[in-house]
Protein backbone atom coordinates (compact mmCIF):
# COMPACT_ATOMS: atom_id res chain seq x y z
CA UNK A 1 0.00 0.00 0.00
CA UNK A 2 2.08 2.95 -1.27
CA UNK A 3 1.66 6.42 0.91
CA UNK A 4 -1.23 7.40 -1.35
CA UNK A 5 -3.00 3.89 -1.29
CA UNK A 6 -3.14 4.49 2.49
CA UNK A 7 -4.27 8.26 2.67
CA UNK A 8 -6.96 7.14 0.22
CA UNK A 9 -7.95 4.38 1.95
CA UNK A 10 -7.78 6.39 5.09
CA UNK A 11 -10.16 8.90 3.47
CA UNK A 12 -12.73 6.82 2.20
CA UNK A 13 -12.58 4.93 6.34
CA UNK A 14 -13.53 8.33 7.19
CA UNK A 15 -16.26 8.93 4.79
CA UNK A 16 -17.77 5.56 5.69
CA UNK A 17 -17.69 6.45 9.52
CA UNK A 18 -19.68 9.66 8.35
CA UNK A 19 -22.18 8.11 6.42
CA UNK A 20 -22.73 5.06 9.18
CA UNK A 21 -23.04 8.03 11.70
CA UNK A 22 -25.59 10.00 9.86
CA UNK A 23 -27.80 6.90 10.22
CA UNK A 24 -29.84 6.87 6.71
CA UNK A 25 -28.47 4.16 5.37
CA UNK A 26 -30.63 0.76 4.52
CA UNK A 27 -29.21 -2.58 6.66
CA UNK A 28 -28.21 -4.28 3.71
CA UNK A 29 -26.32 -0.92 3.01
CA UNK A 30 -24.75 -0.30 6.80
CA UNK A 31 -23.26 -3.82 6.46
CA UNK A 32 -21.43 -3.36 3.53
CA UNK A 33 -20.10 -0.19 4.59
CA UNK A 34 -19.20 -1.69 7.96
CA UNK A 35 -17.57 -4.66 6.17
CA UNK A 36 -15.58 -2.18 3.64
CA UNK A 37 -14.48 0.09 6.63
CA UNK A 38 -13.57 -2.97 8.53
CA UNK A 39 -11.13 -4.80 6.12
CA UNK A 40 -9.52 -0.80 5.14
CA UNK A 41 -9.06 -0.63 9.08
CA UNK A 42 -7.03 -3.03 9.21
CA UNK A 43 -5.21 -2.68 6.17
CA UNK A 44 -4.23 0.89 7.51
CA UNK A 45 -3.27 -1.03 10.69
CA UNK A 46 -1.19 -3.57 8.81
CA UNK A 47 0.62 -0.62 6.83
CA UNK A 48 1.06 1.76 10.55
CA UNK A 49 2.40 -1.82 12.35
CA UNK A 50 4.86 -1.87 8.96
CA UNK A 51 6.45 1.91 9.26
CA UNK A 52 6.73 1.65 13.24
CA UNK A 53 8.72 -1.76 12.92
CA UNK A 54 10.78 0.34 10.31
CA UNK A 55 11.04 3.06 12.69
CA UNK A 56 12.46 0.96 15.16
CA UNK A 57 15.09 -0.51 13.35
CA UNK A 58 16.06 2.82 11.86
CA UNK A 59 16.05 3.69 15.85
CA UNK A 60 18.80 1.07 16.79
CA UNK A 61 22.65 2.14 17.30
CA UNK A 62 25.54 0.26 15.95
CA UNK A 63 25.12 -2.65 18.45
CA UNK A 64 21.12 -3.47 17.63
CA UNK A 65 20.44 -1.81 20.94
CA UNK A 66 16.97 0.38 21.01
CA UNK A 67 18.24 4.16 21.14
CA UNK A 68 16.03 6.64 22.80
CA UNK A 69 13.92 8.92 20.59
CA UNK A 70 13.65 12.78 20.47
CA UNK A 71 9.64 11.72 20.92
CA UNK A 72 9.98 9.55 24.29
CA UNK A 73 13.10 12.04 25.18
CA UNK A 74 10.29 14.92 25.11
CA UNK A 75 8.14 12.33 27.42
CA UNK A 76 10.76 12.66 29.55
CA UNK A 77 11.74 15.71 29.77
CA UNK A 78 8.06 16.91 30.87
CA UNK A 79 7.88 14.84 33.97
């Protein structure tokens, strides 16, 4: 799922949440939506859980250990 795959599919989570909300839709019509927003949830899951494990490695010094990053240093530093 390249960046734009995922924004899209993003996007069109978001549009089903709307219309689900709104509450005019037919049963038949809710499930589908529900069972379209459900498999591009986790899709967009799949693809976050991909880019964090990337993160992480990218985060690791020369020995494999995990190195502290400016985000949990800023955690930190606020306490």
């Amino acid at each position: 799922m390249a960046r734009e795959k995922f924004e899209e599919s993003m996007n069109r989570l978001e549009e089903i949440v709307r219309k689900m909300e709104a509450g005019d839709m037919e049963l038949e019509e809710s499930l589908k939506a529900f069972e379209e927003g459900i498999k591009l949830a986790r899709a967009c899951a799949k693809k976050l859980e991909e880019a964090q494990r990337r993160v992480e490695i990218l985060l690791r010094d020369e020995e494999g250990l995990a190195v502290k990053s400016f985000l949990e240093e800023g955690i930190d530093d606020q306490s």
